[in-house]
C-alpha atoms as a PDB file:
ATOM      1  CA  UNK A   1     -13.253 130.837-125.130  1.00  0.00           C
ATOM      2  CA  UNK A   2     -16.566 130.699-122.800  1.00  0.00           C
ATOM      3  CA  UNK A   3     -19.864 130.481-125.300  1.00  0.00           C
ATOM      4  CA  UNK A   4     -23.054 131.530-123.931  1.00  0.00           C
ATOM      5  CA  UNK A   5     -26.354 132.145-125.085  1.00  0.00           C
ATOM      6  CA  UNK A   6     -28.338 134.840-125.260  1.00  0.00           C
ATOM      7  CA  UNK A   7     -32.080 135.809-124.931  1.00  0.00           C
ATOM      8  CA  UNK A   8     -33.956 136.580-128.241  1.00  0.00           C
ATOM      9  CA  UNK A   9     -37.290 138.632-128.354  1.00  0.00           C
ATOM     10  CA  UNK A  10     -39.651 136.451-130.204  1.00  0.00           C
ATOM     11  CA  UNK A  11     -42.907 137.658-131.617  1.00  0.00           C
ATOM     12  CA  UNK A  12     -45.402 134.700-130.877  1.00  0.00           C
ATOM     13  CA  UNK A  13     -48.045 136.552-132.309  1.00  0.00           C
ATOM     14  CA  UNK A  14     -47.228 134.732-135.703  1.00  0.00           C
ATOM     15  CA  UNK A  15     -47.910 131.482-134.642  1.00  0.00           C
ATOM     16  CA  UNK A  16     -51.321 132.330-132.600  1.00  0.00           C
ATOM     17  CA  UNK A  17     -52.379 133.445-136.274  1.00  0.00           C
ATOM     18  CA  UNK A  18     -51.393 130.556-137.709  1.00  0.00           C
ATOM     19  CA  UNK A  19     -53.003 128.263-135.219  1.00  0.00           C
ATOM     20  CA  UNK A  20     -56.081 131.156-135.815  1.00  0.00           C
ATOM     21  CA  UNK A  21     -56.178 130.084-139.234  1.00  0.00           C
ATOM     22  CA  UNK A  22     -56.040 126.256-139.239  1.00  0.00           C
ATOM     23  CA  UNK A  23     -59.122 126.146-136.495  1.00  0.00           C
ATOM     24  CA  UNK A  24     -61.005 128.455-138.932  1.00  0.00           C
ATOM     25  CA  UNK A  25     -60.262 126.415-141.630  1.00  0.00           C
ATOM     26  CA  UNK A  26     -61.000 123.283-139.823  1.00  0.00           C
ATOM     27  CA  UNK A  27     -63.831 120.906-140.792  1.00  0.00           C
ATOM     28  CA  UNK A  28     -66.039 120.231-138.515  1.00  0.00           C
ATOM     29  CA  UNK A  29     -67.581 116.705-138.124  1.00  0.00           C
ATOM     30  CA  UNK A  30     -70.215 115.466-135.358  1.00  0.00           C
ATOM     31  CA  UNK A  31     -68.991 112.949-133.517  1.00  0.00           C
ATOM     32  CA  UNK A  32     -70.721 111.299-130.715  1.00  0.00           C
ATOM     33  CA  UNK A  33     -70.036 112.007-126.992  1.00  0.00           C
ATOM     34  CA  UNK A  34     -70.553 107.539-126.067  1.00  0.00           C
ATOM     35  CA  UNK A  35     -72.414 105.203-126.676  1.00  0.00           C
ATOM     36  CA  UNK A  36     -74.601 103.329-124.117  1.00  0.00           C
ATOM     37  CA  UNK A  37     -72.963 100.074-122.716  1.00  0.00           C
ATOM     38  CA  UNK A  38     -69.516 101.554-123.957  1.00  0.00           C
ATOM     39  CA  UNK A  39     -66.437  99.699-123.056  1.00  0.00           C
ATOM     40  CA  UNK A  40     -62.265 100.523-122.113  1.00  0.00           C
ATOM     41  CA  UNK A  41     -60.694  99.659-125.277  1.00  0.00           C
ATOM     42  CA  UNK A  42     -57.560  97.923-124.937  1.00  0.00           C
ATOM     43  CA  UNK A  43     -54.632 100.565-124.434  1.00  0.00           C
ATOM     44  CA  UNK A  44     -51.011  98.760-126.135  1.00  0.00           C
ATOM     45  CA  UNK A  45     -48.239 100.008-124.130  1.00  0.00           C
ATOM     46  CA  UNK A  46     -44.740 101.244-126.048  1.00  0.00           C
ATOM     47  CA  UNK A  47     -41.355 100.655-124.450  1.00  0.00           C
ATOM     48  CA  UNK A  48     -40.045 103.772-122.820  1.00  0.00           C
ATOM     49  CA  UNK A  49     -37.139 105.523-124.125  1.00  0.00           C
ATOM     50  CA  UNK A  50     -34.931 107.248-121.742  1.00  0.00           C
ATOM     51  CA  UNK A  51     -32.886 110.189-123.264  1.00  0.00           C
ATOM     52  CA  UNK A  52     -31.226 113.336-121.322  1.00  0.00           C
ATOM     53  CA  UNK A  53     -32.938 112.462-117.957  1.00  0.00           C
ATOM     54  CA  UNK A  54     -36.184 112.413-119.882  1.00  0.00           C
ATOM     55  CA  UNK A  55     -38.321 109.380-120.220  1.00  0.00           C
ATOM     56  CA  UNK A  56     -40.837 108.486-123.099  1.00  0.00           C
ATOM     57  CA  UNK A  57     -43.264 106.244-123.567  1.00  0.00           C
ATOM     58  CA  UNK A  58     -45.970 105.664-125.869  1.00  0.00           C
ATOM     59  CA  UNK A  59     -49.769 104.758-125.371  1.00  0.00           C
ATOM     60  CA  UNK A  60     -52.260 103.269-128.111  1.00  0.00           C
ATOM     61  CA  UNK A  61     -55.730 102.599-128.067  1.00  0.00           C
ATOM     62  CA  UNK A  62     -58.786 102.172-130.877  1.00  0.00           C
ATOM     63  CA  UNK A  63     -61.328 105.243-130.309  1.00  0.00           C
ATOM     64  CA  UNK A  64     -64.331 105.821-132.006  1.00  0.00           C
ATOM     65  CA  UNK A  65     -65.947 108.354-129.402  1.00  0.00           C
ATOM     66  CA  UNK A  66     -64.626 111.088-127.088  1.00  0.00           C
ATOM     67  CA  UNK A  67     -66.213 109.157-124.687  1.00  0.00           C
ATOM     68  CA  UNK A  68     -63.683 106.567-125.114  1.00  0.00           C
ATOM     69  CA  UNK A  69     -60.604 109.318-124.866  1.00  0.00           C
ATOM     70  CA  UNK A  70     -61.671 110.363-122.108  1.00  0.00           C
ATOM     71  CA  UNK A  71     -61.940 106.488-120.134  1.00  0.00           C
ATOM     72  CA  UNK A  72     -58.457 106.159-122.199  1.00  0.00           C
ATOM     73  CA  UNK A  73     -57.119 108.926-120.166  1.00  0.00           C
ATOM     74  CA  UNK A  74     -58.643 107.808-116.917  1.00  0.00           C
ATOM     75  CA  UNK A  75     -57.303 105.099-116.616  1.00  0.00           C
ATOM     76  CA  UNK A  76     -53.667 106.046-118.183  1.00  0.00           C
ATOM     77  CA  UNK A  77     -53.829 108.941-115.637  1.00  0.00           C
ATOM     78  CA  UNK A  78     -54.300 105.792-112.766  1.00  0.00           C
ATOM     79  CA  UNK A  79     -50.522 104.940-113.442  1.00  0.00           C
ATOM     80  CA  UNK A  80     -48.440 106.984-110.440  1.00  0.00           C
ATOM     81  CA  UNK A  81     -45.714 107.920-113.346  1.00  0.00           C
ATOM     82  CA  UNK A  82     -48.024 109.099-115.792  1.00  0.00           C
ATOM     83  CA  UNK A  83     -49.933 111.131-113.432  1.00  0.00           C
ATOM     84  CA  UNK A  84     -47.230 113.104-112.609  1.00  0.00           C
ATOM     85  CA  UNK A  85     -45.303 113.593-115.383  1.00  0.00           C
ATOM     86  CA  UNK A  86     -44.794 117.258-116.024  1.00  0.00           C
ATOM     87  CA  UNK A  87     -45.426 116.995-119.870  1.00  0.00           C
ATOM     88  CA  UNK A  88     -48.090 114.453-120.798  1.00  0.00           C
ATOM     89  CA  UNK A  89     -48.971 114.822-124.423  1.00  0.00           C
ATOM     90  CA  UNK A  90     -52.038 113.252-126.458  1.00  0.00           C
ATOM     91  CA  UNK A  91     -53.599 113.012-129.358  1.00  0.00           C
ATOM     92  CA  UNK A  92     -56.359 111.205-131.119  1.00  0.00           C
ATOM     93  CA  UNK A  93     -58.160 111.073-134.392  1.00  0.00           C
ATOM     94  CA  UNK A  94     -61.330 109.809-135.875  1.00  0.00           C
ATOM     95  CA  UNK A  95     -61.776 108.536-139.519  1.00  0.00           C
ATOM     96  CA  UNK A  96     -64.960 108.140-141.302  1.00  0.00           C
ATOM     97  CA  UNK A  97     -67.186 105.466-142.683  1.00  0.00           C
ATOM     98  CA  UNK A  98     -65.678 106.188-145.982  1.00  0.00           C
ATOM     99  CA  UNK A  99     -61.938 106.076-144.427  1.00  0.00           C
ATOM    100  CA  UNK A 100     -61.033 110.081-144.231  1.00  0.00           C
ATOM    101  CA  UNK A 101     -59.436 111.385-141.434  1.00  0.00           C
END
């Protein structure tokens, strides 16, 4: 017996009201763009993990501005495989003085 698959209509509508909802419901913090005389922080480098022809690899560094994403990034996206990996995925988060994220 041959199995195949078979296309499904799904509504995505659902989830862009979801997502809708959780930046409405967001807090919103101000956070500053850089500092003056701000500096690369150190980026620690995961092993990559090769599954399905599919190769991942993790990427950590301490921010405290979007400044410092965004010279995280740059110099990440400097790396020949990174650059043109077809899904490069980030994230970051800040906590505050008091320890909340």
């Amino acid at each position: 017996m041959k199995k195949t698959t078979e296309e499904l209509e799904v509504d995505y509508e659902d989830e862009y009201v979801i997502a809708s909802l959780a930046q409405q419901n967001a807090t919103k913090i101000a956070l500053p763009e850089s500092s003056d005389g701000e500096q690369l922080p150190s980026i620690v480098h995961g092993e990559p993990i090769t599954d399905r022809r599919s190769t991942f690899q993790a990427h950590l560094a301490p921010v405290v501005t979007t400044g410092q994403v965004k010279m995280v990034l740059c110099k990440l996206y400097q790396n020949k495989k990174i650059a043109s990996a077809t899904h490069n995925i980030y994230s970051y988060r800040y906590t505050s003085t008091k320890g909340a994220i």
